[in-house]
C-alpha atoms as a PDB file:
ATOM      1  CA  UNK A   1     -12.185 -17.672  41.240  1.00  0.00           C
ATOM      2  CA  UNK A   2     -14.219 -19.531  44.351  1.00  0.00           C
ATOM      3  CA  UNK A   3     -13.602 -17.331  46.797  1.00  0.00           C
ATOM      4  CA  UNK A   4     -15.768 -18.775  50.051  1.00  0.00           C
ATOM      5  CA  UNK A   5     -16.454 -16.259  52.598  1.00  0.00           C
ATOM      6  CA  UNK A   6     -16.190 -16.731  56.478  1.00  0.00           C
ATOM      7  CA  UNK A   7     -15.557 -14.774  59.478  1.00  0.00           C
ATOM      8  CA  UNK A   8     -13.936 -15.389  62.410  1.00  0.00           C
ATOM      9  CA  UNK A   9     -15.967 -16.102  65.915  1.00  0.00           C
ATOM     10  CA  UNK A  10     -13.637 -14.786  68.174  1.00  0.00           C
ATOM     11  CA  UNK A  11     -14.405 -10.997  66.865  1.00  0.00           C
ATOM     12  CA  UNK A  12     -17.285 -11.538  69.575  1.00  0.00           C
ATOM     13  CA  UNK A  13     -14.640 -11.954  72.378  1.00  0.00           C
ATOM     14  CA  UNK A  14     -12.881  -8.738  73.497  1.00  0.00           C
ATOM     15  CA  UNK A  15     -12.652  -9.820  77.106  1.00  0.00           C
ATOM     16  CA  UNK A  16     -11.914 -13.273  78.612  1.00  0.00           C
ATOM     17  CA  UNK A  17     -15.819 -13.592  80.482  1.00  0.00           C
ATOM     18  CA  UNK A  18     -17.599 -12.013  77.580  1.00  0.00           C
ATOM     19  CA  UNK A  19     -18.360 -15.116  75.200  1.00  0.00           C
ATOM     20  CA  UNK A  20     -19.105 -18.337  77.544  1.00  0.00           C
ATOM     21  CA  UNK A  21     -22.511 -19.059  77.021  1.00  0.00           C
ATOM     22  CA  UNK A  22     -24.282 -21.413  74.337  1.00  0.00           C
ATOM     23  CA  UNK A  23     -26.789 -18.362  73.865  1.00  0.00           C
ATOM     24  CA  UNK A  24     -23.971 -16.123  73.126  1.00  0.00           C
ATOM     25  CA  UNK A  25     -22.297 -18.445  70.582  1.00  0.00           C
ATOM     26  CA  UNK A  26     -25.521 -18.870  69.067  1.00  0.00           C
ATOM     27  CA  UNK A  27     -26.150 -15.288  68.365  1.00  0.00           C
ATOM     28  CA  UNK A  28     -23.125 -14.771  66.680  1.00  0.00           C
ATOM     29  CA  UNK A  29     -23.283 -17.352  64.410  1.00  0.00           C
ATOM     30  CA  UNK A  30     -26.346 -16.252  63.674  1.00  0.00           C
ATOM     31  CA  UNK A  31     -25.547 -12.686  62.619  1.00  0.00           C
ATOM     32  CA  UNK A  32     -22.728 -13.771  60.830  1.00  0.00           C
ATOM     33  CA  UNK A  33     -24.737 -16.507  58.612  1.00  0.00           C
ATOM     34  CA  UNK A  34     -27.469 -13.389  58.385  1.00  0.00           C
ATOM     35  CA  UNK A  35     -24.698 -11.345  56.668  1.00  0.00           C
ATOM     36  CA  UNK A  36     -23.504 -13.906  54.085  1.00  0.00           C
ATOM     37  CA  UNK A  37     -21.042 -15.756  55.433  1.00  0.00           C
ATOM     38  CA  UNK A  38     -21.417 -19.673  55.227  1.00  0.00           C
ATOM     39  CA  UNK A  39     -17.887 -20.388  57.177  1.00  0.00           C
ATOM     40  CA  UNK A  40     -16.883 -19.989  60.636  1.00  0.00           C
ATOM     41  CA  UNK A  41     -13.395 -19.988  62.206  1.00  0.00           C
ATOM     42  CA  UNK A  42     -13.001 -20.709  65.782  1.00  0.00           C
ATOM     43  CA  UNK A  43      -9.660 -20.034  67.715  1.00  0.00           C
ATOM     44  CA  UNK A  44      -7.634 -22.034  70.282  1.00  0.00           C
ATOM     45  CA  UNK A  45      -8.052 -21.431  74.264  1.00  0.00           C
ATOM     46  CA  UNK A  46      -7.643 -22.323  77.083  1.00  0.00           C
ATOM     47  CA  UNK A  47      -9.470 -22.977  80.872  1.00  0.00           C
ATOM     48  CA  UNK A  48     -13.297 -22.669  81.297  1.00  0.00           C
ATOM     49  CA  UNK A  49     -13.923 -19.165  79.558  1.00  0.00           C
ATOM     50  CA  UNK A  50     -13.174 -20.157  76.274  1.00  0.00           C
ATOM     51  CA  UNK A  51     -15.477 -23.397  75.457  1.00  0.00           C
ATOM     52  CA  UNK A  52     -14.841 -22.903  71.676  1.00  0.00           C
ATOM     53  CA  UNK A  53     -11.334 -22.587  72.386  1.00  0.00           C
ATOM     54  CA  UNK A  54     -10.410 -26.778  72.570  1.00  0.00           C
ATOM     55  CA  UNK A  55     -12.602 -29.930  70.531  1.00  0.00           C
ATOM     56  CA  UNK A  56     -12.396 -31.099  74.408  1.00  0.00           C
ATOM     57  CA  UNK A  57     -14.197 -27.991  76.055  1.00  0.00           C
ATOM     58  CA  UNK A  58     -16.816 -27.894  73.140  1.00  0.00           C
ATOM     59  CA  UNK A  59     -17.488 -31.458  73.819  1.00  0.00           C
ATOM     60  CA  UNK A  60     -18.024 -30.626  77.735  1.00  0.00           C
ATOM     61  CA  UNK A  61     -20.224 -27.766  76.778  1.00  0.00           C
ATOM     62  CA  UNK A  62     -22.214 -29.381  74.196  1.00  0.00           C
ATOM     63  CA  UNK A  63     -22.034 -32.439  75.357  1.00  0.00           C
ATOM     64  CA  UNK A  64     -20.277 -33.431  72.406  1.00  0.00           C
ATOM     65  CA  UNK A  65     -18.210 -31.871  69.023  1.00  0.00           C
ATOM     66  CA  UNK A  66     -21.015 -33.763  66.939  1.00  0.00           C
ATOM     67  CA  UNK A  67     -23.469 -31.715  68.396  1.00  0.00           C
ATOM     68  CA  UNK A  68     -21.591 -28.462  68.343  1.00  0.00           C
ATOM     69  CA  UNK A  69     -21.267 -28.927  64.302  1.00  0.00           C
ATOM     70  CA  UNK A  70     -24.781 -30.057  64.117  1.00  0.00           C
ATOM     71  CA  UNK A  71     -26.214 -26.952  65.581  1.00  0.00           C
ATOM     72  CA  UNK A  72     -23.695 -24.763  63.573  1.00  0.00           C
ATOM     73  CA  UNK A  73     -25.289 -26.059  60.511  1.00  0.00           C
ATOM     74  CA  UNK A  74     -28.343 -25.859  61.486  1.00  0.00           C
ATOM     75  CA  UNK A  75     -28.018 -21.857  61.737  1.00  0.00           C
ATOM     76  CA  UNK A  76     -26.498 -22.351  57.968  1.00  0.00           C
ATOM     77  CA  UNK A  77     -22.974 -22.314  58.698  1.00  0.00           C
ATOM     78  CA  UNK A  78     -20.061 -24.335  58.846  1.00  0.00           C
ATOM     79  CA  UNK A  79     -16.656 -24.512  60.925  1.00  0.00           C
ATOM     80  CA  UNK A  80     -13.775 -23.502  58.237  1.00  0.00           C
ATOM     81  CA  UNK A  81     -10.917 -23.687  59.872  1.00  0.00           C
ATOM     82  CA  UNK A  82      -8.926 -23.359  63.504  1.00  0.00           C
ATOM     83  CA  UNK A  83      -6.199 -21.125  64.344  1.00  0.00           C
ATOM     84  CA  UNK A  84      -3.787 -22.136  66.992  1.00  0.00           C
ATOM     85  CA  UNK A  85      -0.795 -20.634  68.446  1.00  0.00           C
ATOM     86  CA  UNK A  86       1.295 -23.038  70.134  1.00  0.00           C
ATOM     87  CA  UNK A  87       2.915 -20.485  71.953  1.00  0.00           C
ATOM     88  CA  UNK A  88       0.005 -19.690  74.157  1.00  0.00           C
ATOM     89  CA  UNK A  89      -0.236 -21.437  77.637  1.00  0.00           C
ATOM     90  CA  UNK A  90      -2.426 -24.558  77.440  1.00  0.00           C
ATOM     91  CA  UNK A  91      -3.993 -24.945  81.166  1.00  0.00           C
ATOM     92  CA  UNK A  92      -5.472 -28.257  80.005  1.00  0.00           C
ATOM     93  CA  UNK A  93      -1.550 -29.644  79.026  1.00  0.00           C
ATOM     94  CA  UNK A  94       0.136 -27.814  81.849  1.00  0.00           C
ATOM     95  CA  UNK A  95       1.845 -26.445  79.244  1.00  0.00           C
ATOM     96  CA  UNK A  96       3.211 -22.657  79.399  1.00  0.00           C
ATOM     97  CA  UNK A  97       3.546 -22.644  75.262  1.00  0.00           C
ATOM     98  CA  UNK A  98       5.816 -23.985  73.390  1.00  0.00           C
ATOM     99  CA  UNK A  99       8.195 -22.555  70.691  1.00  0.00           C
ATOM    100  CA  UNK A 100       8.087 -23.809  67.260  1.00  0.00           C
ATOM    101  CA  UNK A 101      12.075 -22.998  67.042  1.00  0.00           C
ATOM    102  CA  UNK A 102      12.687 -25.511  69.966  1.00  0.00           C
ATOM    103  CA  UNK A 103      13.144 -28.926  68.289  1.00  0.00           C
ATOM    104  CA  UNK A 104      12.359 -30.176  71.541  1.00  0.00           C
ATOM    105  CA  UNK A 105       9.097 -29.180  71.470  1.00  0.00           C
ATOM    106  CA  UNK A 106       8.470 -30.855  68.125  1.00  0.00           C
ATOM    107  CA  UNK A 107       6.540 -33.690  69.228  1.00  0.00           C
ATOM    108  CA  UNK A 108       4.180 -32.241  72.222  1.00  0.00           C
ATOM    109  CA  UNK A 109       3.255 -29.279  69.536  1.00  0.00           C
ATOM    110  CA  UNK A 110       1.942 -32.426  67.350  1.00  0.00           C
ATOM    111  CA  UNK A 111       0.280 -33.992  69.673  1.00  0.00           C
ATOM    112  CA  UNK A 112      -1.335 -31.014  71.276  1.00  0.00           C
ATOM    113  CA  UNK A 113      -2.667 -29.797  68.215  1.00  0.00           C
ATOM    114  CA  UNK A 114      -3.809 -33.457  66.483  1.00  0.00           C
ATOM    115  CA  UNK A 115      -7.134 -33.329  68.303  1.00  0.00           C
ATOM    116  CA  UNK A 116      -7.590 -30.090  66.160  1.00  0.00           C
ATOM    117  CA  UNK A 117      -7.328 -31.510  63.264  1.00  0.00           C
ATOM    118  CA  UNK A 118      -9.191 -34.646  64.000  1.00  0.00           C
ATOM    119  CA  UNK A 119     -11.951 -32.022  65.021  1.00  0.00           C
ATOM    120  CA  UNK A 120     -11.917 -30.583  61.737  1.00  0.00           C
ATOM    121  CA  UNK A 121     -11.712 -33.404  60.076  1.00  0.00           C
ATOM    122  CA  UNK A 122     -14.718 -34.356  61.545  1.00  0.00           C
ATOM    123  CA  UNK A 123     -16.289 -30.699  60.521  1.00  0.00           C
ATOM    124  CA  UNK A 124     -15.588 -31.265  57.286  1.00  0.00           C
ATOM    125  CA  UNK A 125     -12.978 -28.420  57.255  1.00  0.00           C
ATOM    126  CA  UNK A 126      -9.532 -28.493  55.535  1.00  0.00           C
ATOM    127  CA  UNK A 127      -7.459 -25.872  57.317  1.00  0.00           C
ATOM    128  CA  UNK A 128      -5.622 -25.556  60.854  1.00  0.00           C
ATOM    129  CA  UNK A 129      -3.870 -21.894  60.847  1.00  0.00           C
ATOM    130  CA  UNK A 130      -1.089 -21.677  63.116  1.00  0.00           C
ATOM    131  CA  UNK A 131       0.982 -18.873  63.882  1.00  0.00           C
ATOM    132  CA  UNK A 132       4.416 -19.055  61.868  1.00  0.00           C
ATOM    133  CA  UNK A 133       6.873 -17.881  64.212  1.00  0.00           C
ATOM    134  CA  UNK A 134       6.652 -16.262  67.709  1.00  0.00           C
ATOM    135  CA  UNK A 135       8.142 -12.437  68.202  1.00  0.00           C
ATOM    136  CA  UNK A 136      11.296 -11.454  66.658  1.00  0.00           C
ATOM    137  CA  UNK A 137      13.402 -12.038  69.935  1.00  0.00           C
ATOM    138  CA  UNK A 138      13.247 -15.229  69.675  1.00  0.00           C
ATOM    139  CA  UNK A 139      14.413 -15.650  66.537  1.00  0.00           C
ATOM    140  CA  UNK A 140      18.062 -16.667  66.214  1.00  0.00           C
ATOM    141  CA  UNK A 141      20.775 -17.873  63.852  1.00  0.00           C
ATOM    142  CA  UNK A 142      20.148 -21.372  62.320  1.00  0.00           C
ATOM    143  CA  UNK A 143      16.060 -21.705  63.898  1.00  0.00           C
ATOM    144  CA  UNK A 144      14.451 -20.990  60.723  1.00  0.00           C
ATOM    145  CA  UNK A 145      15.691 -24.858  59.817  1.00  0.00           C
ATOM    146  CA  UNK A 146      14.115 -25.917  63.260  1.00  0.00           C
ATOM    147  CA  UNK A 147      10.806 -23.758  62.870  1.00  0.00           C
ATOM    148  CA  UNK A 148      10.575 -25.571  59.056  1.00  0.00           C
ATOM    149  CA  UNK A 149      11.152 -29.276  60.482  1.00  0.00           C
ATOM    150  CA  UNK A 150       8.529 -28.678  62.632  1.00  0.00           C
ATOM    151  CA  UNK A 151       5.940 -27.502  60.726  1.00  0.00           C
ATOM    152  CA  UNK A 152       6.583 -30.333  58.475  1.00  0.00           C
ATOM    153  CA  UNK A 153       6.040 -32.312  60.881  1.00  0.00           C
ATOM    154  CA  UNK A 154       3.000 -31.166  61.777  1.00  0.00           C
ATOM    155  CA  UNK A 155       1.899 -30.912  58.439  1.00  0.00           C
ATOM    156  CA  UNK A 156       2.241 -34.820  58.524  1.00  0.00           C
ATOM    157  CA  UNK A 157       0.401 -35.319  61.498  1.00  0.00           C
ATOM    158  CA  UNK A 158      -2.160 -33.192  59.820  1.00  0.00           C
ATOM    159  CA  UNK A 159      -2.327 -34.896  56.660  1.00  0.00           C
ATOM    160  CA  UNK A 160      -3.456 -37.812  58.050  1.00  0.00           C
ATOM    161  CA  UNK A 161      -6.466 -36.406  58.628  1.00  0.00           C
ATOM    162  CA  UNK A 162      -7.201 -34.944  55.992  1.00  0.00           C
ATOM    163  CA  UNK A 163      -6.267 -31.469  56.808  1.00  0.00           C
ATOM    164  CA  UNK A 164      -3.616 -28.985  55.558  1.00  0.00           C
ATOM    165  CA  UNK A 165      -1.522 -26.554  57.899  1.00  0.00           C
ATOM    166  CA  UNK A 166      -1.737 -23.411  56.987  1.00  0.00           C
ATOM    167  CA  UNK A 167       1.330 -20.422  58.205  1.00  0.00           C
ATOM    168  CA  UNK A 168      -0.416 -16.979  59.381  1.00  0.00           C
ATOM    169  CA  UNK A 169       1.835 -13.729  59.650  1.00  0.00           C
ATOM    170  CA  UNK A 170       1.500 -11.552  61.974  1.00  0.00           C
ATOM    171  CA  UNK A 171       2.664  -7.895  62.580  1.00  0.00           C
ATOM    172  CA  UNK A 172       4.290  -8.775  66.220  1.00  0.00           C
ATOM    173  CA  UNK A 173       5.750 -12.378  64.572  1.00  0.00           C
ATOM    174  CA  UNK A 174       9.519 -12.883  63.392  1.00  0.00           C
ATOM    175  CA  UNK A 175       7.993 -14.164  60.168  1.00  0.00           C
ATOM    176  CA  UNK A 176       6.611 -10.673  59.157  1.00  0.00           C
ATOM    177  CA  UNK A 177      10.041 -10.039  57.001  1.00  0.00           C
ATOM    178  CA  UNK A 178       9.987 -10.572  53.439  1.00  0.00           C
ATOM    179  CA  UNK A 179      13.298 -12.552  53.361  1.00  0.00           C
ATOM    180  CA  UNK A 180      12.372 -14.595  56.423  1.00  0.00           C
ATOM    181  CA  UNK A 181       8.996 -15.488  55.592  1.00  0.00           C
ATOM    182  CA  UNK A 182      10.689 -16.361  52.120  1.00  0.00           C
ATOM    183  CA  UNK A 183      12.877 -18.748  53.904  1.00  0.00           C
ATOM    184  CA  UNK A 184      10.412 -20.283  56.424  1.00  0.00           C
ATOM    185  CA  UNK A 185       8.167 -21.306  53.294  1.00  0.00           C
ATOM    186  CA  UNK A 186      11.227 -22.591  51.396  1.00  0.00           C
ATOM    187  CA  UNK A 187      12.381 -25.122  54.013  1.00  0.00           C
ATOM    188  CA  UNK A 188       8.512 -26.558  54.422  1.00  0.00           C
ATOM    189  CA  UNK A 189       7.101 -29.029  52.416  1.00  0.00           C
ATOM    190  CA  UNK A 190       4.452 -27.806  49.958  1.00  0.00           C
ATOM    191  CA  UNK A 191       2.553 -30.387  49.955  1.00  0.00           C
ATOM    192  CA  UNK A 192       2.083 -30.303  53.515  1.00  0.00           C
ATOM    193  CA  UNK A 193       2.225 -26.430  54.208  1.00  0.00           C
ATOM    194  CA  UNK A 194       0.289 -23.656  53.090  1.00  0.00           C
ATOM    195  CA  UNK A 195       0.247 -19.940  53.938  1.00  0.00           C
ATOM    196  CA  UNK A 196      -2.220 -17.656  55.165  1.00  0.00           C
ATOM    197  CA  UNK A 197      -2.047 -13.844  54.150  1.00  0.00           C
ATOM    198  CA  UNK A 198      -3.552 -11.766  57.155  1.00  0.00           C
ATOM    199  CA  UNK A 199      -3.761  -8.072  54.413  1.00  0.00           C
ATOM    200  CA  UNK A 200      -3.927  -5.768  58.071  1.00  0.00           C
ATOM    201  CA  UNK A 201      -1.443  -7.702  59.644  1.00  0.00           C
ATOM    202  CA  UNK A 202       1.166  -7.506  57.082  1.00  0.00           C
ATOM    203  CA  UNK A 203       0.246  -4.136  56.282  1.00  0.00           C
ATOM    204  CA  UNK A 204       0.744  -2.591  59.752  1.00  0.00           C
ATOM    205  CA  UNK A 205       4.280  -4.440  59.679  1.00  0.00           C
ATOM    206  CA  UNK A 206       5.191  -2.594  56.980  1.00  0.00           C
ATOM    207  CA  UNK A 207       5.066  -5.199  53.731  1.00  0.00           C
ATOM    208  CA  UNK A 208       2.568  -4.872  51.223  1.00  0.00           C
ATOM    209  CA  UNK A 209      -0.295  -7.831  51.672  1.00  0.00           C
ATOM    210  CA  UNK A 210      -0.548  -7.368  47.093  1.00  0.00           C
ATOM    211  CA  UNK A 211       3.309  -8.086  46.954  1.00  0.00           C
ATOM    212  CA  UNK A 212       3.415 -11.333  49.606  1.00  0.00           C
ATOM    213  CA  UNK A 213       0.093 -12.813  47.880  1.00  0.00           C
ATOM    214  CA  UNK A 214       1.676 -12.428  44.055  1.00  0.00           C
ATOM    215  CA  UNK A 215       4.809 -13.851  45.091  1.00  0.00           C
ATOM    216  CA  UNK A 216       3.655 -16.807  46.948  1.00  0.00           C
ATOM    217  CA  UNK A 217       0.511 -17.035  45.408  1.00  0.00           C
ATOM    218  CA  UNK A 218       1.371 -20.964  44.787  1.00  0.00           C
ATOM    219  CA  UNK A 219       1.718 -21.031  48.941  1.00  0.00           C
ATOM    220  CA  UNK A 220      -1.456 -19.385  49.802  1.00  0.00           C
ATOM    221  CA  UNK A 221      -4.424 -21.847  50.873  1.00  0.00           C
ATOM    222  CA  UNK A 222      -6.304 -19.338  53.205  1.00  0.00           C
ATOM    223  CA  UNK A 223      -6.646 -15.677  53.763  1.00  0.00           C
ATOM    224  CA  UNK A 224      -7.597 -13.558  56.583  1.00  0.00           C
ATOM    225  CA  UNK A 225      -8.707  -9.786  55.318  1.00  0.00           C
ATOM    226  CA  UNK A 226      -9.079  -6.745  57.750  1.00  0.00           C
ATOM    227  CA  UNK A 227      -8.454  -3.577  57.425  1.00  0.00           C
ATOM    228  CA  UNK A 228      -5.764  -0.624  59.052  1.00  0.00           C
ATOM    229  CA  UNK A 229      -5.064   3.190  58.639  1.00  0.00           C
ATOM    230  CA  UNK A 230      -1.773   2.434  60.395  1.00  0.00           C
ATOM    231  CA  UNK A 231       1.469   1.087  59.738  1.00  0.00           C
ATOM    232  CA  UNK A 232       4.010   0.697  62.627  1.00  0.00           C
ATOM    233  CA  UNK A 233       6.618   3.265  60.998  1.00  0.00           C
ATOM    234  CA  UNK A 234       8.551   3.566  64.715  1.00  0.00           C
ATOM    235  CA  UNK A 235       9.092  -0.088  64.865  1.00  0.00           C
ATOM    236  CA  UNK A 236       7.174  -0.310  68.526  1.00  0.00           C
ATOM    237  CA  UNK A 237       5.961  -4.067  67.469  1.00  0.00           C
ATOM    238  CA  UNK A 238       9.733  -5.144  67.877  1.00  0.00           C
ATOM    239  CA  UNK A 239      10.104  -4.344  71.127  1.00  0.00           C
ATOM    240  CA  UNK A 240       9.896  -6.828  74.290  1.00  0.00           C
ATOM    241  CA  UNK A 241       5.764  -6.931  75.372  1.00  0.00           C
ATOM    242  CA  UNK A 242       4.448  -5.289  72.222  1.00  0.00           C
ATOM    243  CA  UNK A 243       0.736  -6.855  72.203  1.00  0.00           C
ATOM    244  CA  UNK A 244       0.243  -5.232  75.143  1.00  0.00           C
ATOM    245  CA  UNK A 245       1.826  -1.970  75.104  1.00  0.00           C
ATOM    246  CA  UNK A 246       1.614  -1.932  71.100  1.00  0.00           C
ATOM    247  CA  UNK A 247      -1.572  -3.486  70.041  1.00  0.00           C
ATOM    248  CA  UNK A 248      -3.945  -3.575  73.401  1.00  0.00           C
ATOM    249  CA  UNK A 249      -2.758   0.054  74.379  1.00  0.00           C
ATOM    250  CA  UNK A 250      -1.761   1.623  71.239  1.00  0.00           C
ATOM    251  CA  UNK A 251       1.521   2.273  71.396  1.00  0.00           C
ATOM    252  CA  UNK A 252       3.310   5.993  72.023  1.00  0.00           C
ATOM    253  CA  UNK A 253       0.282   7.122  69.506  1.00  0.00           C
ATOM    254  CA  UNK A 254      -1.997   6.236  71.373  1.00  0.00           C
ATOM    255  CA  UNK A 255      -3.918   4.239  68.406  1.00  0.00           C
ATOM    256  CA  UNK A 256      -7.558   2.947  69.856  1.00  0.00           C
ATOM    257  CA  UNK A 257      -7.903   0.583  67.426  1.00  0.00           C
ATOM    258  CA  UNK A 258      -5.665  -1.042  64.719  1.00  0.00           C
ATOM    259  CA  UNK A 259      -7.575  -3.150  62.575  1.00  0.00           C
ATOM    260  CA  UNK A 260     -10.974  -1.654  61.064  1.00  0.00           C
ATOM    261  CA  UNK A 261     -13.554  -3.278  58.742  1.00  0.00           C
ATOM    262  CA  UNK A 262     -12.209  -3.991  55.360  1.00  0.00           C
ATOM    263  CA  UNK A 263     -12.659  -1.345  52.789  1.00  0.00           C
ATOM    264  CA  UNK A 264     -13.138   1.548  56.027  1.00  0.00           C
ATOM    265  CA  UNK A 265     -12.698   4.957  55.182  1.00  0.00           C
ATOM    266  CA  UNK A 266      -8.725   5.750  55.046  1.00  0.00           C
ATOM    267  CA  UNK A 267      -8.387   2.114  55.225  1.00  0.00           C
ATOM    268  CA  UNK A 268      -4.475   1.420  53.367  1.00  0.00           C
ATOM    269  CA  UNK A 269      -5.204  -2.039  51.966  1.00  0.00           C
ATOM    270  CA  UNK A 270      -5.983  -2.368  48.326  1.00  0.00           C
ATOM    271  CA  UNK A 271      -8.590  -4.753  48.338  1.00  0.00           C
ATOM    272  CA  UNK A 272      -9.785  -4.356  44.671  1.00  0.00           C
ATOM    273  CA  UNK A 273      -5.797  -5.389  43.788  1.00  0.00           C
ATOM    274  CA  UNK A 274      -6.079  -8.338  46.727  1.00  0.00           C
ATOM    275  CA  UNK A 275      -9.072  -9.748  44.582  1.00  0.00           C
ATOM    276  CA  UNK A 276      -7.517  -9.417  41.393  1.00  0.00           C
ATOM    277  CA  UNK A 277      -4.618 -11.655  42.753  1.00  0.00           C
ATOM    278  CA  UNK A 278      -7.321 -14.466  43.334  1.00  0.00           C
ATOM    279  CA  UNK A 279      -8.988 -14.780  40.333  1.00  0.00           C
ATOM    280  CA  UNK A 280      -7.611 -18.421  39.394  1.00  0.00           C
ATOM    281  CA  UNK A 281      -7.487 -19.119  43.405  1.00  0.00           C
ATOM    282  CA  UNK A 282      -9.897 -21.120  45.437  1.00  0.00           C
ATOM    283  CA  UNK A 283      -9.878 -21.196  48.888  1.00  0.00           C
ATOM    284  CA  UNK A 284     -11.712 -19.709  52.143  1.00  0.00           C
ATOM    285  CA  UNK A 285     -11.478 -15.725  53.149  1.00  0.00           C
ATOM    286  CA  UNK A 286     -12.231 -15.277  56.669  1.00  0.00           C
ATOM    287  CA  UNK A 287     -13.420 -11.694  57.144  1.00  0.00           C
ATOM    288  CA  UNK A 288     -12.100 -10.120  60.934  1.00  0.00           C
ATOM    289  CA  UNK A 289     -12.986  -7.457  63.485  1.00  0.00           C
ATOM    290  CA  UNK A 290     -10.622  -7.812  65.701  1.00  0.00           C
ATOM    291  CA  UNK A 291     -11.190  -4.477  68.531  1.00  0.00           C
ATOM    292  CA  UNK A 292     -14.257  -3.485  67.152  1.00  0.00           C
ATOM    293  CA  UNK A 293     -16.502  -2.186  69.461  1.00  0.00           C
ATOM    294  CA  UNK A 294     -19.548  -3.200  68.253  1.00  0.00           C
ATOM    295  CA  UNK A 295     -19.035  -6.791  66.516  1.00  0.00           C
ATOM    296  CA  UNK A 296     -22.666  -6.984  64.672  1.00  0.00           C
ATOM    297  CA  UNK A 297     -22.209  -3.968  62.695  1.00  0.00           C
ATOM    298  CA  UNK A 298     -18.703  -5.078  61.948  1.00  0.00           C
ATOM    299  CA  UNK A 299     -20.397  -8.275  60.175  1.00  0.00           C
ATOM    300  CA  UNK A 300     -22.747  -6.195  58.485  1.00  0.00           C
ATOM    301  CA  UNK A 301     -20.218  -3.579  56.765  1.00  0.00           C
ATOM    302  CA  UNK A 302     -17.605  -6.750  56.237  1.00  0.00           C
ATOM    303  CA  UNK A 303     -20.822  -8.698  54.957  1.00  0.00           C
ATOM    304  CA  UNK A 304     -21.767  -5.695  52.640  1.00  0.00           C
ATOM    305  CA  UNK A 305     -18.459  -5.165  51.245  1.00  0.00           C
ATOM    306  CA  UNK A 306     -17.470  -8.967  50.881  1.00  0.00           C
ATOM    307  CA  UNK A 307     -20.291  -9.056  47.977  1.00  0.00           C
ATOM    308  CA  UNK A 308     -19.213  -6.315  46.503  1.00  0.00           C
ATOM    309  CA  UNK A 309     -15.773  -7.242  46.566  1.00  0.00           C
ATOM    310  CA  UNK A 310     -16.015 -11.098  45.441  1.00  0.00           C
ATOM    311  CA  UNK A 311     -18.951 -10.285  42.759  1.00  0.00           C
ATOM    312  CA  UNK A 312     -18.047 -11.931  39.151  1.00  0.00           C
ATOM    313  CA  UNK A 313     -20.843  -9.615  37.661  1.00  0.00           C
ATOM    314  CA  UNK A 314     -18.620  -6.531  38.880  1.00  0.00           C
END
């Protein structure tokens, strides 16, 4: 097993003003080389508060990506991977998303994300993590096919770089079904596309994060561990606007937060069975926070329990 360890940046950005400065950026990377991670991943935005968010606006605000990746290993880290969603709105494109399942979409969603993987290629990173498929509503009959041509396409784009696309699940996405996801993955090259196994993510949808890594344990290239104490038993994450009313207000519950710090008390992931699934796999684990209130001490108990968890002496 060579399990690497990162964590993801964007833990230090619960509001859209609250993570713009160099000085800011700096800090976190700082804490999270301090606790033991040697990876960063950075997420896509958009528009002037998110400077990490596009290779262009880390160029403008570092004056270039060189630099950027020059400082970050300087602190003693180094950029892992990207995740995109090419759903989101892209102010930069004039571009209000676009839908994997569209085939006519296809060739803008290559282009738009080809200076991500040029960027990583330049980092020295292998993996751009997209987001499999957009919310189950948009999912109909016959645009699994689509949603696997254009992956594969992307995959190619990515390739020639260097880098490998890698499928991320989560709870609000059409691909969080076992039989879908099981389909998506069959109609996409695997040479060209991986899968990344988010364990809170699937587990608050309801499959078992053990279960999906064992049976496409041949697929997975990347993981993303956090922990839950919830599952979404009422189904609220299928309904029209459910990262809002679901995940940023907590549903009819009332939940404050639905992802914890892996290994948190009445956490339901089984991490010590997650491990034991990787112990002929290589790859990077990027550790999230995502709502934490305090995203330090989040890198500290995540830090803490990493070791523990990935420890060949244990």
């Amino acid at each position: 097993m060579t399990v690497r360890l990162g964590y993801a940046v964007n833990q230090w950005k619960p509001n859209f003003d609250d993570f713009t400065r160099p000085e800011q950026h700096r800090r976190a990377l700082k804490v999270i080389a301090a606790c033991g991670f040697t990876g960063v991943e950075l997420r896509a935005g958009t528009g002037r508060w998110d400077p990490l968010g596009r290779p262009s606006s880390i160029a403008a605000t570092y004056g270039s990506t060189t630099a950027f990746l020059g400082l970050v290993r300087e602190i003693g880290v180094q950029v892992c991977s990207y995740y995109v969603d090419p759903g989101e709105p892209v102010d930069e494109e004039l571009s209000r998303g676009r839908s994997i399942l569209d085939p006519a979409h296809h060739a803008a969603i290559v282009e738009s994300l080809r200076p991500f993987t040029e960027f990583l290629a330049e980092a020295g990173a292998g993996r751009l993590v997209v987001r499999a498929l957009p919310g189950h509503g948009a999912l109909t009959d016959g645009r699994l096919g689509d949603a696997a041509d254009g992956w594969n396409a992307v995959g190619a784009m990515a390739a020639e770089s260097g880098v490998r696309v890698s499928l991320h699940v989560d709870c609000l996405s059409a691909a969080a079904d076992e039989k879908v996801l099981a389909e998506l993955l069959d109609g996409t090259d695997p040479e060209l596309v991986g899968l990344t196994v988010d364990t809170a993510e699937l587990t608050v949808a309801g499959l078992d994060p053990v279960r999906v890594l064992s049976g496409h344990l041949d697929r997975v290239d990347h993981l993303h561990l956090k922990d839950t104490r919830y599952v979404d038993e009422a189904g609220e994450r299928l309904a029209p606007h459910a990262e809002a009313s679901m995940l940023a207000e907590g549903g009819a519950r009332e939940i404050d937060r639905w992802f914890y710090e892996c290994g948190t008390r009445g956490g339901l992931v089984d991490f010590p069975a997650v491990a034991a699934q990787l112990r002929d796999w290589s790859g990077w684990a990027v550790f999230e926070s995502e709502q934490t209130p305090n995203p330090a001490r989040s890198a500290m108990l995540n830090g803490w329990y990493a070791r523990r968890l990935f420890d060949p002496n244990r």
